[in-house]
Protein backbone atom coordinates (compact mmCIF):
# COMPACT_ATOMS: atom_id res chain seq x y z
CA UNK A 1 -14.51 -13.57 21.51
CA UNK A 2 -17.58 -16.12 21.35
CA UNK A 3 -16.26 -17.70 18.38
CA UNK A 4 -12.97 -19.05 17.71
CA UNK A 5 -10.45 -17.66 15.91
CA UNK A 6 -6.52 -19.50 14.41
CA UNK A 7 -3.72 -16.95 15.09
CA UNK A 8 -2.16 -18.73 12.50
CA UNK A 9 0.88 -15.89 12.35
CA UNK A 10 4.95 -17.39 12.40
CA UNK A 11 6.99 -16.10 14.78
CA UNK A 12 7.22 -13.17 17.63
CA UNK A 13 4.35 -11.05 16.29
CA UNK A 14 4.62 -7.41 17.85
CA UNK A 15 1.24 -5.87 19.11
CA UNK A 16 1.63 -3.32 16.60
CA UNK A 17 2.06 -5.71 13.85
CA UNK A 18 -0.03 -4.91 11.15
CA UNK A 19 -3.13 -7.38 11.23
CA UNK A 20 -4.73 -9.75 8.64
CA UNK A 21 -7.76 -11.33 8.86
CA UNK A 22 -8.53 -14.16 6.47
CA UNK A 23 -12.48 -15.38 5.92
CA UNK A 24 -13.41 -18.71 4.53
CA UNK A 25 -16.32 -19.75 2.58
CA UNK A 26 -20.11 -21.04 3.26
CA UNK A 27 -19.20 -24.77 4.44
CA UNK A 28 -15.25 -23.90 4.97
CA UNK A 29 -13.38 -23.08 7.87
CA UNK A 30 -10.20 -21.20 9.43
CA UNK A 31 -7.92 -23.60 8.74
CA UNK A 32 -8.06 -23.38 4.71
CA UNK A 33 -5.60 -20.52 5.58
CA UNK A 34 -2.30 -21.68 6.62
CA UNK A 35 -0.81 -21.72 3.44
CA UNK A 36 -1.19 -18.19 2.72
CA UNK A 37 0.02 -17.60 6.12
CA UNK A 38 3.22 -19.37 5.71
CA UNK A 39 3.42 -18.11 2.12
CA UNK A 40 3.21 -14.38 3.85
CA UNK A 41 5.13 -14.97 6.93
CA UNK A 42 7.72 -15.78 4.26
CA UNK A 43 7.51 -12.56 2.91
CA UNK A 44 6.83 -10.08 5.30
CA UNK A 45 7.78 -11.30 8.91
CA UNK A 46 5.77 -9.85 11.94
CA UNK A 47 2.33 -9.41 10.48
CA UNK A 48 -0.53 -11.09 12.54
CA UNK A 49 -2.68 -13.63 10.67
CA UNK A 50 -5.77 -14.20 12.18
CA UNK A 51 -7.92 -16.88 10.70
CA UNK A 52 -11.57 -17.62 12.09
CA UNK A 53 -14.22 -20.55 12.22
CA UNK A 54 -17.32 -18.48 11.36
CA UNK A 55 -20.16 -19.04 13.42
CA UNK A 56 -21.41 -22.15 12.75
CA UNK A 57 -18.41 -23.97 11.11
CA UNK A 58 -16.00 -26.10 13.54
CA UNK A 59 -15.55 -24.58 16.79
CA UNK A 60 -17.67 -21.71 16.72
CA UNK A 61 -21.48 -22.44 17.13
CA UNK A 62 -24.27 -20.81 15.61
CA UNK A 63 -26.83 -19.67 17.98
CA UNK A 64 -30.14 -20.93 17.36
CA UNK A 65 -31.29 -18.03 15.51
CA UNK A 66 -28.57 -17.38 13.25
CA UNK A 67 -29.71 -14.52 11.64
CA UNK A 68 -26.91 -14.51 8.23
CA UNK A 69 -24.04 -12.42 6.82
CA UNK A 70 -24.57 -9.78 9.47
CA UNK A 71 -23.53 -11.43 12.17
CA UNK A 72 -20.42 -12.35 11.01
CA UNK A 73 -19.57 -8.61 9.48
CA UNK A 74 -20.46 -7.81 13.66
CA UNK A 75 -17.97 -10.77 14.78
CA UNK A 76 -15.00 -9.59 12.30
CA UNK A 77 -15.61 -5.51 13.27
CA UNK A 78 -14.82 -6.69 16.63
CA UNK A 79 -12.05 -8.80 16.00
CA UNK A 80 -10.48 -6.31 14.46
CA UNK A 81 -11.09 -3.90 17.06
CA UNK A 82 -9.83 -6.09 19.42
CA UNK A 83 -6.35 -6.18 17.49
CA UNK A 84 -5.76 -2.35 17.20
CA UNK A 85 -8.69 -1.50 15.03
CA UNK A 86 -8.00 -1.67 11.82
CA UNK A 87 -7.25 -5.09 9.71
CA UNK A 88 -6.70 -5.84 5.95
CA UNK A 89 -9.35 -8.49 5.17
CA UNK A 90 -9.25 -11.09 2.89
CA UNK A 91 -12.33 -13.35 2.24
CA UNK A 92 -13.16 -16.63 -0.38
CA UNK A 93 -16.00 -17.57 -1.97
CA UNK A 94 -18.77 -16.69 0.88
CA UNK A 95 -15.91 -15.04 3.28
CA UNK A 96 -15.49 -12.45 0.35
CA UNK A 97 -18.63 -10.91 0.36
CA UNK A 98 -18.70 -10.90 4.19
CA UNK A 99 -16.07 -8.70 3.68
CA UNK A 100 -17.84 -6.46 1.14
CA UNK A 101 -20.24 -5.83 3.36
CA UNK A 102 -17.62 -5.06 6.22
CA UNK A 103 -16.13 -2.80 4.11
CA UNK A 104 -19.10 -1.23 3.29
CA UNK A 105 -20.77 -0.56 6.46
CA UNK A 106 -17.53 -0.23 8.60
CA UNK A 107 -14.71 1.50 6.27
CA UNK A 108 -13.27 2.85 9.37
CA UNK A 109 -11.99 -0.84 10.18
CA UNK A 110 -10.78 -1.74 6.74
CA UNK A 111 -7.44 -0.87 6.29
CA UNK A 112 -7.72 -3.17 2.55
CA UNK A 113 -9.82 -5.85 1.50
CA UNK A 114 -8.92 -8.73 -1.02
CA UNK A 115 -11.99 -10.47 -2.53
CA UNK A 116 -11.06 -14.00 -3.80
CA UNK A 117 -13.17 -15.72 -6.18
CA UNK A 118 -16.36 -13.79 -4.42
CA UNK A 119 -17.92 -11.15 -3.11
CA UNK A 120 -19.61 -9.45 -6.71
CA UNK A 121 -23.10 -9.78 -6.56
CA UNK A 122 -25.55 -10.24 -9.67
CA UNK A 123 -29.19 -9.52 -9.79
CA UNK A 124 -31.84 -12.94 -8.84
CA UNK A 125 -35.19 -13.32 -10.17
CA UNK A 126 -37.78 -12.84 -7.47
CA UNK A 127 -39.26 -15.90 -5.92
CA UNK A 128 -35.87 -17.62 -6.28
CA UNK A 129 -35.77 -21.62 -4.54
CA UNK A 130 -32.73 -20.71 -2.55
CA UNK A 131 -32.29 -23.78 -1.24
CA UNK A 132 -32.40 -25.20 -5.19
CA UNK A 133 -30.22 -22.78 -5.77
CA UNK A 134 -27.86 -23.79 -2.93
CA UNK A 135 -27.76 -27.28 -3.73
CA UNK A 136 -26.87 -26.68 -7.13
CA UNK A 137 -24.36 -24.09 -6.83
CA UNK A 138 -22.47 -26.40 -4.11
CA UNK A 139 -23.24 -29.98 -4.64
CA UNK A 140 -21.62 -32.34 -2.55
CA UNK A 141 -20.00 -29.41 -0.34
CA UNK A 142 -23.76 -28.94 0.90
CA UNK A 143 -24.61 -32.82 0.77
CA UNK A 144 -22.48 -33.62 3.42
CA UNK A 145 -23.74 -31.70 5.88
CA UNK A 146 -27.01 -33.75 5.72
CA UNK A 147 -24.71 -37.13 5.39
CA UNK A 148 -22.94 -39.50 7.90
CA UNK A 149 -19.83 -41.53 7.09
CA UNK A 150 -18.00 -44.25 8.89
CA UNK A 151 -14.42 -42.88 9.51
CA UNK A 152 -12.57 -39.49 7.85
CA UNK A 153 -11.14 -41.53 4.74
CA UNK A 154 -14.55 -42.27 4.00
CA UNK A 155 -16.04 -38.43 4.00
CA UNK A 156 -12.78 -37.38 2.30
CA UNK A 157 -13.18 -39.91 -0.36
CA UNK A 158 -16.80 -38.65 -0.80
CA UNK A 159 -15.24 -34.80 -0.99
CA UNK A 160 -12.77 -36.00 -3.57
CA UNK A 161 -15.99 -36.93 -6.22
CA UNK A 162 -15.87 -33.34 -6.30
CA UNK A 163 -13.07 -32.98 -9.43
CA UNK A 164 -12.08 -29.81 -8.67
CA UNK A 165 -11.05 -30.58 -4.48
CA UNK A 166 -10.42 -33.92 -5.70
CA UNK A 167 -7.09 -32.94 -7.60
CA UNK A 168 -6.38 -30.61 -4.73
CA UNK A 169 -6.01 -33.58 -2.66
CA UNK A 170 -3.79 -35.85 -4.79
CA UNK A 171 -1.96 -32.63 -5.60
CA UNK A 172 1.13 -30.66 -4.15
CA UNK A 173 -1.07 -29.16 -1.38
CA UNK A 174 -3.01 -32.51 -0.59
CA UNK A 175 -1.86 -32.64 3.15
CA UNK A 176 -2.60 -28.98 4.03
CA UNK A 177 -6.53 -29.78 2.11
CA UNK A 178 -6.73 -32.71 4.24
CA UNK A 179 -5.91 -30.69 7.76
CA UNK A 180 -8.73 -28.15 6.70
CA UNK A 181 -10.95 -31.03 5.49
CA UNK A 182 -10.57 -32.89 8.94
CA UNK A 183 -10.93 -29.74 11.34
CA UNK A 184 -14.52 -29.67 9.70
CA UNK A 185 -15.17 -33.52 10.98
CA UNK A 186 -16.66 -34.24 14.49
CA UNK A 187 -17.98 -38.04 15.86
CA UNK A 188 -21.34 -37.92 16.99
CA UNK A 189 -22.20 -40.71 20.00
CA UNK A 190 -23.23 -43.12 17.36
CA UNK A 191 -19.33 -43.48 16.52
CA UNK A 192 -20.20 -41.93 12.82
CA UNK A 193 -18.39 -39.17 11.42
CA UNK A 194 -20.24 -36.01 9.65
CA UNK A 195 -19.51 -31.89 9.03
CA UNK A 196 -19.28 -29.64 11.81
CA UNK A 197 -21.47 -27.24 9.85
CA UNK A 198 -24.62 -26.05 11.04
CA UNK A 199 -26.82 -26.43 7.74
CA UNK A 200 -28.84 -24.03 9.22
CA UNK A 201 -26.57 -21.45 9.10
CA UNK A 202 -25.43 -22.32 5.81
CA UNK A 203 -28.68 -21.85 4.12
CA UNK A 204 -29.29 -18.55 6.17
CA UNK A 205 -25.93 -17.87 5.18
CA UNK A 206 -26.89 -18.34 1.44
CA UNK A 207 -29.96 -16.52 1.83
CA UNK A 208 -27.66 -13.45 2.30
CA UNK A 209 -25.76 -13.73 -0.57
CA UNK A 210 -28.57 -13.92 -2.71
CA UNK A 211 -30.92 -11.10 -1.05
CA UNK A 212 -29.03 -9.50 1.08
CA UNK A 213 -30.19 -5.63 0.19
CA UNK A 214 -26.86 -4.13 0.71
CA UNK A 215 -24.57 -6.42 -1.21
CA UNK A 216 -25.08 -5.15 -4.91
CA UNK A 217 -23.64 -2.18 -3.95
CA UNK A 218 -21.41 -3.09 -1.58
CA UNK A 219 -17.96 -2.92 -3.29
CA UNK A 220 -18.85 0.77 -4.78
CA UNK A 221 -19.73 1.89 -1.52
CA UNK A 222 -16.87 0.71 0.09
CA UNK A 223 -14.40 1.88 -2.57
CA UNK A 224 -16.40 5.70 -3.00
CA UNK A 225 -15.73 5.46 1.08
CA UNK A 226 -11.69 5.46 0.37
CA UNK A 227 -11.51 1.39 1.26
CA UNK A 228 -9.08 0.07 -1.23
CA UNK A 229 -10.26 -3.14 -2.57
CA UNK A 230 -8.99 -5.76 -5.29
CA UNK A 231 -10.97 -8.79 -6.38
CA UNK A 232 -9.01 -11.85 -7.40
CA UNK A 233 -10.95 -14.39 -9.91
CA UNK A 234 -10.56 -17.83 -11.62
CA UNK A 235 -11.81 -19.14 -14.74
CA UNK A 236 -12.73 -21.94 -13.69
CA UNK A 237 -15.54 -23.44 -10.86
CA UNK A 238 -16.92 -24.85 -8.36
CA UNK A 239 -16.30 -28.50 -9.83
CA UNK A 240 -14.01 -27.53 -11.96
CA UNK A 241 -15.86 -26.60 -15.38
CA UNK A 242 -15.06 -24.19 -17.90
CA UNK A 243 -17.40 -21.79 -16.60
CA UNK A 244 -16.30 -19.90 -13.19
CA UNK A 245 -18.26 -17.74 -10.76
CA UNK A 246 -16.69 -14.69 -12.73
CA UNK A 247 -15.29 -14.04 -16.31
CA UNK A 248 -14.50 -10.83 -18.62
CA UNK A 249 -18.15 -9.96 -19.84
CA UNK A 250 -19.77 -10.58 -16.39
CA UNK A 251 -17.33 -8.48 -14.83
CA UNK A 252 -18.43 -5.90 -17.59
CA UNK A 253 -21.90 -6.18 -16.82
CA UNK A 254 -21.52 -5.25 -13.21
CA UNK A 255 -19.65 -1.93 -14.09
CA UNK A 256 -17.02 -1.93 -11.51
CA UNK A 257 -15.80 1.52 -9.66
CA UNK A 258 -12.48 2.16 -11.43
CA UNK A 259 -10.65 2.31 -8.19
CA UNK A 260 -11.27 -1.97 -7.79
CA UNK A 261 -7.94 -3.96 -8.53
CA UNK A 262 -9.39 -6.83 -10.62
CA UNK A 263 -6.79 -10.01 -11.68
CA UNK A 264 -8.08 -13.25 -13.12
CA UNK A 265 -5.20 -16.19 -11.87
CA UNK A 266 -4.53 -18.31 -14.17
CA UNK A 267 -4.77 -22.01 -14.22
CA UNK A 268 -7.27 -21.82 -11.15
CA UNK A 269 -10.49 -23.05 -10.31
CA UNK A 270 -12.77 -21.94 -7.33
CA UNK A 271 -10.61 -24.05 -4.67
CA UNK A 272 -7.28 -24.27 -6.39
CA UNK A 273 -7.20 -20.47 -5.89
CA UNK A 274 -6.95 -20.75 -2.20
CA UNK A 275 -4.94 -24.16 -1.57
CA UNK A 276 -3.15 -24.53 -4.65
CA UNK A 277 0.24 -22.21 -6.07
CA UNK A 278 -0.71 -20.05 -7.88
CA UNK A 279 -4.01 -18.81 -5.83
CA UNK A 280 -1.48 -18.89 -2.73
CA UNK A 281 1.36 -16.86 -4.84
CA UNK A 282 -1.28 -14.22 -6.25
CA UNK A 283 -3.25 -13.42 -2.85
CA UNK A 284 0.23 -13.03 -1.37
CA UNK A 285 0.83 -10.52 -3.87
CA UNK A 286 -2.23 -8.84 -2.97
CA UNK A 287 -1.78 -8.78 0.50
CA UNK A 288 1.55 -6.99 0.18
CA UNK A 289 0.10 -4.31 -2.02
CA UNK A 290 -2.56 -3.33 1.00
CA UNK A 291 0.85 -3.35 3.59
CA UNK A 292 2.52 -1.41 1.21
CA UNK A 293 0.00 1.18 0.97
């Protein structure tokens, strides 16, 4: 593979263990996942959990002309195909509608997808500012790719202004929030400390999930092609206010196939739902509905 990828499974993992393959969001990377692994390995012993940077994000490098959602949809197809061919998929925030588009344009490699807190699209005006947009929608999570800091407490302190990862990090979970946080850090030959992330490939990254043609119909197509497909959601977001990404009457609006699974979890906000109990408890439950099926 040219980018790397956390086999982040427990224990002697046969090679026809089922396979799960776990996709972060825009400015995220592959080691946001370890608590789900644990939290399946827990449950159902043997399955492989396969955890990537995305190009772009930690160890894997964006080429110069990273070209957006696409190439990461190509990337996962052949991971996948590398581990038997087929994979349930489970993506956050950005890493959720990579995997509606997987599903969409490769069904034969999805054997399930969970979409957490992502991956619905709604309709933008034409002649959107996407990177307005961007910097509004992420806020200090797209600042500090642009910043430099003296030492890791001093970028994690500047992550924590953000309320909602703040509490993550004084919370049950800090420890496994910090490992994630720090994989993202490198130390440039000036001694300062900054993101891995190619900002770049986070605004062509962005770009996609605005405009990308195929993603408004993404989930139908991949559910009326026989992918089965639940979408996890919390009411609360990105820093932590009232107002998530999702909620009853936007879900409405969208007119979801029947077929799509959708849960709100309680309690969560857009990060809490991936590094914090409950998320953790409810994607596990998800996950064991796809190997059960």
């Amino acid at each position: 593979m040219t980018f790397h990828v956390h086999d982040l499974s427990v224990g002697p993992i046969a090679d026809e263990a089922p396979v799960v393959i776990a996709v972060h969001g825009i400015t995220a990377n592959g080691m946001c996942w370890p608590l789900l692994a644990d939290e399946l390995a827990g449950r159902r012993p043997g399955v492989r959990f396969l955890a990537p940077d995305l190009r772009g994000r930690a160890e894997s490098p964006a080429d110069d002309d990273h070209a957006g959602l696409d190439v990461h949809v190509a990337d996962l197809v052949a991971l996948a195909r590398e581990h038997g061919g087929r994979a349930i998929f489970v993506g956050h925030s950005m890493g959720a509608f990579v995997c509606a588009l997987l599903a969409a344009t490769h069904p034969d490699v999805a054997a399930g997808v969970v979409l957490v807190d992502g991956g619905l699209s709604f309709p933008f005006p034409p002649g959107l500012d996407i990177d307005a947009t961007l910097a509004a929608a992420l806020g200090p999570s797209l600042a500090r790719l642009s910043m430099t800091f003296a030492d890791e407490d001093e970028l994690l302190t500047f992550v924590s202004t953000n309320p909602a990862l703040g509490s993550l990090l004084d919370g049950e979970f800090g420890e496994a929030a910090r490992t994630y946080l720090r994989h993202d850090i490198v130390r440039g030959e000036d001694g300062l400390v900054r993101s891995s992330c190619s900002l770049d490939a986070v605004r062509a990254d962005g770009r996609g999930m605005l405009v990308h043609p195929r993603l408004p119909g993404a989930v139908r197509e991949a559910v009326d092609a026989g992918v089965p497909m639940e979408l996890l959601w919390a009411p609360r977001g990105l820093f932590d206010e009232p107002q998530g990404m999702y909620d009853e009457e936007r879900l409405a609006v969208l007119g979801l196939p029947e077929a799509l699974r959708v849960t709100q979890v309680p309690d969560t906000n857009h990060f809490s739902i991936l590094l914090g109990a409950e998320g953790i408890a409810a994607i596990g439950d998800a996950v064991e509905r796809h190997l059960d099926a």
